[in-house]
PDB file of N, CA and C in Angstrom:
ATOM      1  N   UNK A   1     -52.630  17.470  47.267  1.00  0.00           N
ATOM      2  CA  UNK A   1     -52.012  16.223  47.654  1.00  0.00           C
ATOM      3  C   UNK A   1     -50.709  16.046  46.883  1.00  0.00           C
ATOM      4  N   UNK A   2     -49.850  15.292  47.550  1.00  0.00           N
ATOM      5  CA  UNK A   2     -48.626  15.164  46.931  1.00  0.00           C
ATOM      6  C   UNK A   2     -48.476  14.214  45.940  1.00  0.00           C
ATOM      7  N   UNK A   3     -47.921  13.609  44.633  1.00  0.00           N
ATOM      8  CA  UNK A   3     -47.553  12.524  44.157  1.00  0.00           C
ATOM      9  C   UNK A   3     -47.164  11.418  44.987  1.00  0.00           C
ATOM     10  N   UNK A   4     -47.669  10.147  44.548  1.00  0.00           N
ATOM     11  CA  UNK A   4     -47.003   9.239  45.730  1.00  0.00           C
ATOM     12  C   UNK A   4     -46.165   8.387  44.278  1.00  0.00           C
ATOM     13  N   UNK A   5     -44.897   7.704  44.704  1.00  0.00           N
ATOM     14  CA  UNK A   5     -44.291   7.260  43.869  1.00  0.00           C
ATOM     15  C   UNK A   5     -43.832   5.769  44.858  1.00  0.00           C
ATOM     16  N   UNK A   6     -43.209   4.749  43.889  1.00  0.00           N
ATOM     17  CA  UNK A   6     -43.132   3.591  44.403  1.00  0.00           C
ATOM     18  C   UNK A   6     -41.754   3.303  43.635  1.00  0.00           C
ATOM     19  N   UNK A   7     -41.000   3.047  44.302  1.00  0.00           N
ATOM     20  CA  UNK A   7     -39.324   2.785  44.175  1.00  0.00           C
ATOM     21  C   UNK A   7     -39.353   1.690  44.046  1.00  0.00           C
ATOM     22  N   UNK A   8     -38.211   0.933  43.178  1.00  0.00           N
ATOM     23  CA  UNK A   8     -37.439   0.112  43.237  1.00  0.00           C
ATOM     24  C   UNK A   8     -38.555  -1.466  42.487  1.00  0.00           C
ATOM     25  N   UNK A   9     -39.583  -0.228  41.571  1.00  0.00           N
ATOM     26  CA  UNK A   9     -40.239  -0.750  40.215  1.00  0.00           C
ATOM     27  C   UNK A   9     -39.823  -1.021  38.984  1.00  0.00           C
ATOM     28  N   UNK A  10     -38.299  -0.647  38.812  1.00  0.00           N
ATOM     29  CA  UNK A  10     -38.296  -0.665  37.414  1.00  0.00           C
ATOM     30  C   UNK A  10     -38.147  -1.279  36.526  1.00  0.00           C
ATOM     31  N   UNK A  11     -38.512  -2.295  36.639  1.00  0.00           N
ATOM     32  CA  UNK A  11     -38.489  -3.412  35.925  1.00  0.00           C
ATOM     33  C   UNK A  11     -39.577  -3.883  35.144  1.00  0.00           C
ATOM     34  N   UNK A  12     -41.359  -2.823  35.757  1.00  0.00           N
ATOM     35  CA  UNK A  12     -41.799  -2.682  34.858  1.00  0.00           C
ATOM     36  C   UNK A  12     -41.935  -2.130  33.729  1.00  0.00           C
ATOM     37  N   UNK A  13     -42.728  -3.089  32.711  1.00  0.00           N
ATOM     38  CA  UNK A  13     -43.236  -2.297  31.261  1.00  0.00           C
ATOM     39  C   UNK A  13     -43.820  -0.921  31.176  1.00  0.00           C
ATOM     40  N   UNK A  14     -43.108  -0.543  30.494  1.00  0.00           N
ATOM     41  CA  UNK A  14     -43.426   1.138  30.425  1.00  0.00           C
ATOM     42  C   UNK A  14     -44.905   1.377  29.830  1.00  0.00           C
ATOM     43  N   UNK A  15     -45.478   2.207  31.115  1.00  0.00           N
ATOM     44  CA  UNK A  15     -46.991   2.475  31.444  1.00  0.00           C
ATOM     45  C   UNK A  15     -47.834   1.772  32.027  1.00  0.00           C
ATOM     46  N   UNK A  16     -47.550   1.205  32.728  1.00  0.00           N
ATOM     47  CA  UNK A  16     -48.193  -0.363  33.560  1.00  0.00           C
ATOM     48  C   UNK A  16     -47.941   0.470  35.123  1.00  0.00           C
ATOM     49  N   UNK A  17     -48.673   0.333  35.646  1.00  0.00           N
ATOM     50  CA  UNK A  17     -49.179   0.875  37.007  1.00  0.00           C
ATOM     51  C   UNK A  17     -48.309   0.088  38.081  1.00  0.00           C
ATOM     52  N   UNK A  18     -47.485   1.117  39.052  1.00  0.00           N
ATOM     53  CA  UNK A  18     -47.327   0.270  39.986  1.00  0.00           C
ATOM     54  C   UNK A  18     -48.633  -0.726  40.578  1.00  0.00           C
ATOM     55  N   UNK A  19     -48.116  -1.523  41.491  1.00  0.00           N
ATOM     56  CA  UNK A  19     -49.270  -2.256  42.073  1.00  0.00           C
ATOM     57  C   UNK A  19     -48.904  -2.509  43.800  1.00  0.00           C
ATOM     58  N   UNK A  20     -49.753  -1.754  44.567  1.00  0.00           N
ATOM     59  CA  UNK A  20     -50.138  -1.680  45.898  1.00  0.00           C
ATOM     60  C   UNK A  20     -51.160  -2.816  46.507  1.00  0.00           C
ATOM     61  N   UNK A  21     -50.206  -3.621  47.847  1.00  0.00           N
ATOM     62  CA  UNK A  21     -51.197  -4.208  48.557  1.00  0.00           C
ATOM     63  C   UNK A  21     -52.011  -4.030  49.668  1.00  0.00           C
ATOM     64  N   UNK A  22     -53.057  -3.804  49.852  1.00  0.00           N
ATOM     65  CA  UNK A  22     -53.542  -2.851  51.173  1.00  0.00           C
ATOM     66  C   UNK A  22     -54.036  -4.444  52.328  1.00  0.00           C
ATOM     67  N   UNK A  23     -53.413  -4.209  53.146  1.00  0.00           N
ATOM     68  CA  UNK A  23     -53.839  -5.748  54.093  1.00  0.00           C
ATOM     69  C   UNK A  23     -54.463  -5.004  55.441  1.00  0.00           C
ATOM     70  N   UNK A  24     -55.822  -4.942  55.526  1.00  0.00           N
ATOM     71  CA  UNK A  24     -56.237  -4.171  56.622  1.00  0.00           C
ATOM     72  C   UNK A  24     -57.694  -4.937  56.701  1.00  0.00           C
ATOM     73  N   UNK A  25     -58.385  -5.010  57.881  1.00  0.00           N
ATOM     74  CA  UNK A  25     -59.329  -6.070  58.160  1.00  0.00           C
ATOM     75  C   UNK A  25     -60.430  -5.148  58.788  1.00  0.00           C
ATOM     76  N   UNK A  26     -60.322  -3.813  58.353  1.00  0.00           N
ATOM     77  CA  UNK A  26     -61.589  -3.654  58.378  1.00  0.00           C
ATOM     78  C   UNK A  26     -62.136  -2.431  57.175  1.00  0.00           C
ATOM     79  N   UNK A  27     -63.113  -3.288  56.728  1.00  0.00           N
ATOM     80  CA  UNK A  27     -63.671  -2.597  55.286  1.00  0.00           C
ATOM     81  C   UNK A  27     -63.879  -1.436  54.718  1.00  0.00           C
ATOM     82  N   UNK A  28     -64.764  -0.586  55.882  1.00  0.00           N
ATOM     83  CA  UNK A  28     -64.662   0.936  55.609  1.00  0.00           C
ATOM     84  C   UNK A  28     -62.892   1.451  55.551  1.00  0.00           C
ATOM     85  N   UNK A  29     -61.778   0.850  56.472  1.00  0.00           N
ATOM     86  CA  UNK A  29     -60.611   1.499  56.424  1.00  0.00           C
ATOM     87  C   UNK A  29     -60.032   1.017  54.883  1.00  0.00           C
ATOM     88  N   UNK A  30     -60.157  -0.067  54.847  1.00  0.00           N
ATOM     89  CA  UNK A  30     -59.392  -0.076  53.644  1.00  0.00           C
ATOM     90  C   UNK A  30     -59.996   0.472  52.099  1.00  0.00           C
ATOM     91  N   UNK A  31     -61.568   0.093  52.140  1.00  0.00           N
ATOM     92  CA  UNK A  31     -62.335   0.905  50.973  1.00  0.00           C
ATOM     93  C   UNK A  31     -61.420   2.578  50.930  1.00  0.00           C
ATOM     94  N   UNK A  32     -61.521   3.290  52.155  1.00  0.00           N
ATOM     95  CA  UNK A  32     -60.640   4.369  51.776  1.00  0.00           C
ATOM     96  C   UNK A  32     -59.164   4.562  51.378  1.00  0.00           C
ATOM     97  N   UNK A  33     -58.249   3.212  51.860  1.00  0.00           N
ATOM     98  CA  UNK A  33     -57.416   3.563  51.571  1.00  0.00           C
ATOM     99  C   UNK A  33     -57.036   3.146  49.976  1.00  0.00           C
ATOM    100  N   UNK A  34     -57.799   2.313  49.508  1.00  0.00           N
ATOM    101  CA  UNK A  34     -57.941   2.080  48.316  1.00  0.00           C
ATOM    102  C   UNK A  34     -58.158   3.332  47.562  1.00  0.00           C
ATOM    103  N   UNK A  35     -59.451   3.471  47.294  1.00  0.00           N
ATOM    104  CA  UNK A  35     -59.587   4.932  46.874  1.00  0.00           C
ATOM    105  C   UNK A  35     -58.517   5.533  46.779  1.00  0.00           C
ATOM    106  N   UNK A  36     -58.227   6.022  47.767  1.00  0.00           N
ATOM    107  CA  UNK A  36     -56.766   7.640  47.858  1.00  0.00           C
ATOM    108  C   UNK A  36     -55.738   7.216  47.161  1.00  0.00           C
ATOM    109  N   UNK A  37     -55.594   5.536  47.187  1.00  0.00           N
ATOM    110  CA  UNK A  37     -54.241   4.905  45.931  1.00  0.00           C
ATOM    111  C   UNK A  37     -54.760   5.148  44.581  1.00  0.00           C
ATOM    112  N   UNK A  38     -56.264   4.412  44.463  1.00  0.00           N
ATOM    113  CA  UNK A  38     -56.972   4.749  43.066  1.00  0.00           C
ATOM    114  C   UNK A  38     -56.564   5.973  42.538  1.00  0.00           C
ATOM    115  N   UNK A  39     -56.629   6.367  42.871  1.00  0.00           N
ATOM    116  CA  UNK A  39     -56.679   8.083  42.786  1.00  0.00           C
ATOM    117  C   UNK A  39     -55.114   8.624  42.041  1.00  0.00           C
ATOM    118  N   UNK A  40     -54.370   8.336  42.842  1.00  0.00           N
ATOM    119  CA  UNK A  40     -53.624   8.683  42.434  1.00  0.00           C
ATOM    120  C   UNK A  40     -52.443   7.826  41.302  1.00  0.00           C
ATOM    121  N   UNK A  41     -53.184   7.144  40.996  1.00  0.00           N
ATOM    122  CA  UNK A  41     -52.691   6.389  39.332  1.00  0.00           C
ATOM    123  C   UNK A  41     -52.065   4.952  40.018  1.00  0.00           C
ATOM    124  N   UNK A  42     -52.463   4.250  41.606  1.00  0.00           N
ATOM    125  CA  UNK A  42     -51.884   3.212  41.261  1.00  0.00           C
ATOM    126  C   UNK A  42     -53.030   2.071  41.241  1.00  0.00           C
ATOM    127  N   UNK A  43     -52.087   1.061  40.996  1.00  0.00           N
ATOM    128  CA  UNK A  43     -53.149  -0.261  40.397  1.00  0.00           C
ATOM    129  C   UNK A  43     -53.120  -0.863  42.473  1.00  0.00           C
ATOM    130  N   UNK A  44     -54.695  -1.343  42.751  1.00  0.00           N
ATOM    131  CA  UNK A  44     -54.651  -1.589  44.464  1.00  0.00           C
ATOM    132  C   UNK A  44     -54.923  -2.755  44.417  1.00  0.00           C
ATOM    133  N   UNK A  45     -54.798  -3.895  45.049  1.00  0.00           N
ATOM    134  CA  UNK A  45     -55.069  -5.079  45.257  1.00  0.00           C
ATOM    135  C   UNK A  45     -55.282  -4.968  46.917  1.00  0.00           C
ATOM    136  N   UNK A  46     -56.427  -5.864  47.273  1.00  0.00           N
ATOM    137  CA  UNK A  46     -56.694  -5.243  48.708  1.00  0.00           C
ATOM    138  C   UNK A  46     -56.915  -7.048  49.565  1.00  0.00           C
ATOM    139  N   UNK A  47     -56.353  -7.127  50.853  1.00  0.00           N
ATOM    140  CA  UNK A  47     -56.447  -8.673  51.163  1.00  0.00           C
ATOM    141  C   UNK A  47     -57.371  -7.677  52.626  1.00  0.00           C
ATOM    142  N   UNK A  48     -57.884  -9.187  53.894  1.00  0.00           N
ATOM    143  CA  UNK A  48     -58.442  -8.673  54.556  1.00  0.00           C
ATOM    144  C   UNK A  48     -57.461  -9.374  56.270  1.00  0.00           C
ATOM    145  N   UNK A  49     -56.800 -10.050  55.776  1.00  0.00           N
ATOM    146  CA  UNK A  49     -55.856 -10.596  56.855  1.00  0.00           C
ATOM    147  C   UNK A  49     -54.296 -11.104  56.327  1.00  0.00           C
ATOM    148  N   UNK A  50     -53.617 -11.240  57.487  1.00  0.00           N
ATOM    149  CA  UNK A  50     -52.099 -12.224  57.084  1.00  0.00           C
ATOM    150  C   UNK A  50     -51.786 -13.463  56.145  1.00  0.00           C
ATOM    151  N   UNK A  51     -52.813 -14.248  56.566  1.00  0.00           N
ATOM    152  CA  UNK A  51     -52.956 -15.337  55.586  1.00  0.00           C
ATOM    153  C   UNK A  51     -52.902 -15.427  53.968  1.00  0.00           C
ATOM    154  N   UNK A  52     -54.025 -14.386  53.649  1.00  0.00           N
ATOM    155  CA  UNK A  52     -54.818 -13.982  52.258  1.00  0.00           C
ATOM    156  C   UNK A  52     -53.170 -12.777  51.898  1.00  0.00           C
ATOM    157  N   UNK A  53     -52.824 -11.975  52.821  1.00  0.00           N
ATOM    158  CA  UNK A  53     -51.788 -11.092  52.146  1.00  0.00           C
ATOM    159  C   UNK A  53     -50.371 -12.383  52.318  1.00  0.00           C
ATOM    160  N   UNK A  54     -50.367 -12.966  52.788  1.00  0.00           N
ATOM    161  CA  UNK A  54     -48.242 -13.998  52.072  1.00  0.00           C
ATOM    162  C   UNK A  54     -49.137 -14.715  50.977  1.00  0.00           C
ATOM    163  N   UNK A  55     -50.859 -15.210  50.747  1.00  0.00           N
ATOM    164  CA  UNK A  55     -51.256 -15.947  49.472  1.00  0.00           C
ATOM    165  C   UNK A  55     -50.469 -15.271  48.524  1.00  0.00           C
ATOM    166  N   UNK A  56     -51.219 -13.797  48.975  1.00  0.00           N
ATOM    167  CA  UNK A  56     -51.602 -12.902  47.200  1.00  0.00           C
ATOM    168  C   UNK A  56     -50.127 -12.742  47.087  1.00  0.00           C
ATOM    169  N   UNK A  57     -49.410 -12.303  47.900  1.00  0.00           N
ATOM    170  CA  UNK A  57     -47.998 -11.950  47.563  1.00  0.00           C
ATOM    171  C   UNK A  57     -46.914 -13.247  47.109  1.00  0.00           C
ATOM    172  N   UNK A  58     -47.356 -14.444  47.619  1.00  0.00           N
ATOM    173  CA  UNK A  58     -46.582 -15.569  46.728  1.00  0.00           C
ATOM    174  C   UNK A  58     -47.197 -15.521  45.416  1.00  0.00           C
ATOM    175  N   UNK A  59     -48.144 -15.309  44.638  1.00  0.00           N
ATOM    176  CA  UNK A  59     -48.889 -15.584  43.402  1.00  0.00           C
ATOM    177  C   UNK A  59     -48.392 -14.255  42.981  1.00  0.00           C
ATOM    178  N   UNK A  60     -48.852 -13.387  43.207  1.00  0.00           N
ATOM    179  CA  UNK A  60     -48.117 -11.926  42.805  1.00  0.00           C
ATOM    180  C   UNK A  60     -47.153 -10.695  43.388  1.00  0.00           C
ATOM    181  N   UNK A  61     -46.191 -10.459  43.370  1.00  0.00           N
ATOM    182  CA  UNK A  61     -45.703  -9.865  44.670  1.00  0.00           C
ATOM    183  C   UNK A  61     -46.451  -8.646  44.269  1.00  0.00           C
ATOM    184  N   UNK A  62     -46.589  -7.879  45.077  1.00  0.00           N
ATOM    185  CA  UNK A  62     -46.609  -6.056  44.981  1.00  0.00           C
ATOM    186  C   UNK A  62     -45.458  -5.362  44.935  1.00  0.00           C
ATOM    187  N   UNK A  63     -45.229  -4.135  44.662  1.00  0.00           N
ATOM    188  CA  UNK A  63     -44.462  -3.296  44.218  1.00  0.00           C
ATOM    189  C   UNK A  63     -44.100  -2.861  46.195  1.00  0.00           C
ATOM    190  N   UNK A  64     -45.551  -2.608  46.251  1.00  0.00           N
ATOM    191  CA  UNK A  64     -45.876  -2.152  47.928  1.00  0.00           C
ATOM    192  C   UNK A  64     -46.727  -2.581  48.855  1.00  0.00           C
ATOM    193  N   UNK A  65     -46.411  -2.293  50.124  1.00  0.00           N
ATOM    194  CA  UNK A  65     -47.886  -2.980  51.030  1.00  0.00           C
ATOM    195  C   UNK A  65     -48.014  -2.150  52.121  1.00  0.00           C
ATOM    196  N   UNK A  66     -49.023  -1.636  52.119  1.00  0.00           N
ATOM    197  CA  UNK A  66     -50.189  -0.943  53.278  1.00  0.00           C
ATOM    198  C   UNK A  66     -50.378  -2.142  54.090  1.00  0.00           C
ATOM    199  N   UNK A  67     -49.917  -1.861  55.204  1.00  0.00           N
ATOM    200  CA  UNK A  67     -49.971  -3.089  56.228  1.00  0.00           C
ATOM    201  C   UNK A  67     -50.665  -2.586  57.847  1.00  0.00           C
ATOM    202  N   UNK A  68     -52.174  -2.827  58.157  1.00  0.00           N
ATOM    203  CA  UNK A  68     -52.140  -2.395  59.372  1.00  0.00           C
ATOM    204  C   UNK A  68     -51.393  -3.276  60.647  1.00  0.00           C
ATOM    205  N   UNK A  69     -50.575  -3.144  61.398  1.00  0.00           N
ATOM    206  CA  UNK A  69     -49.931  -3.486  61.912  1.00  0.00           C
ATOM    207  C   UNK A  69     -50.822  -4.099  62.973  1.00  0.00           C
ATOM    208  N   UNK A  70     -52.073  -3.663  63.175  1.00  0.00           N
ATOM    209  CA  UNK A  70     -52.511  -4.442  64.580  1.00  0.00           C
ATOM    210  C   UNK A  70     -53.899  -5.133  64.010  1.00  0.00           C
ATOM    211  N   UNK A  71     -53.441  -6.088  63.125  1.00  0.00           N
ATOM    212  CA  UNK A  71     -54.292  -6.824  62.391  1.00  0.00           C
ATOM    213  C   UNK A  71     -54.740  -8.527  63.587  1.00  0.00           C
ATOM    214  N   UNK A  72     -55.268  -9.065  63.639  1.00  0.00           N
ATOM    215  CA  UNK A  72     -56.110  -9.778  64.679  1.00  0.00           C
ATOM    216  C   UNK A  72     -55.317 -10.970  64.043  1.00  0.00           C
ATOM    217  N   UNK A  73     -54.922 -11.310  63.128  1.00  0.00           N
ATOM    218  CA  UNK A  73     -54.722 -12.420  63.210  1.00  0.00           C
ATOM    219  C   UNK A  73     -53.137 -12.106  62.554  1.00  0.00           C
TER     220      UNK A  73
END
């Protein structure tokens, strides 16, 4: 597998994990896509709709976001 890297972080504290948002509404998909981020050294925060992902991202932004695009609501 390749390194995955996250741009236009640098403003974090040196050794502090990017942080990924995964917004996908159904559980088995995102449990994996979590994982495969786990994995590869980043920090995952996971929502299950639109609503819950502009919450989490006004309170914390992410670095990034895994967004399934054909989310129901």
């Amino acid at each position: 597998m390749s390194e995955v890297e996250v741009s236009g972080a640098g403003d974090r504290a040196p050794g502090t994990r990017s942080r990924v948002l995964v917004v996908e509404d159904e559980p088995h998909v995102r449990f994996g896509i979590r994982r495969y981020l786990a994995a590869q050294g980043l920090s995952v925060d996971e929502v299950d709709g639109c609503d819950a992902a502009l919450d989490r991202c006004a309170e914390q932004p992410p670095d990034a976001l895994v967004l399934d695009w054909r989310l129901p609501d």
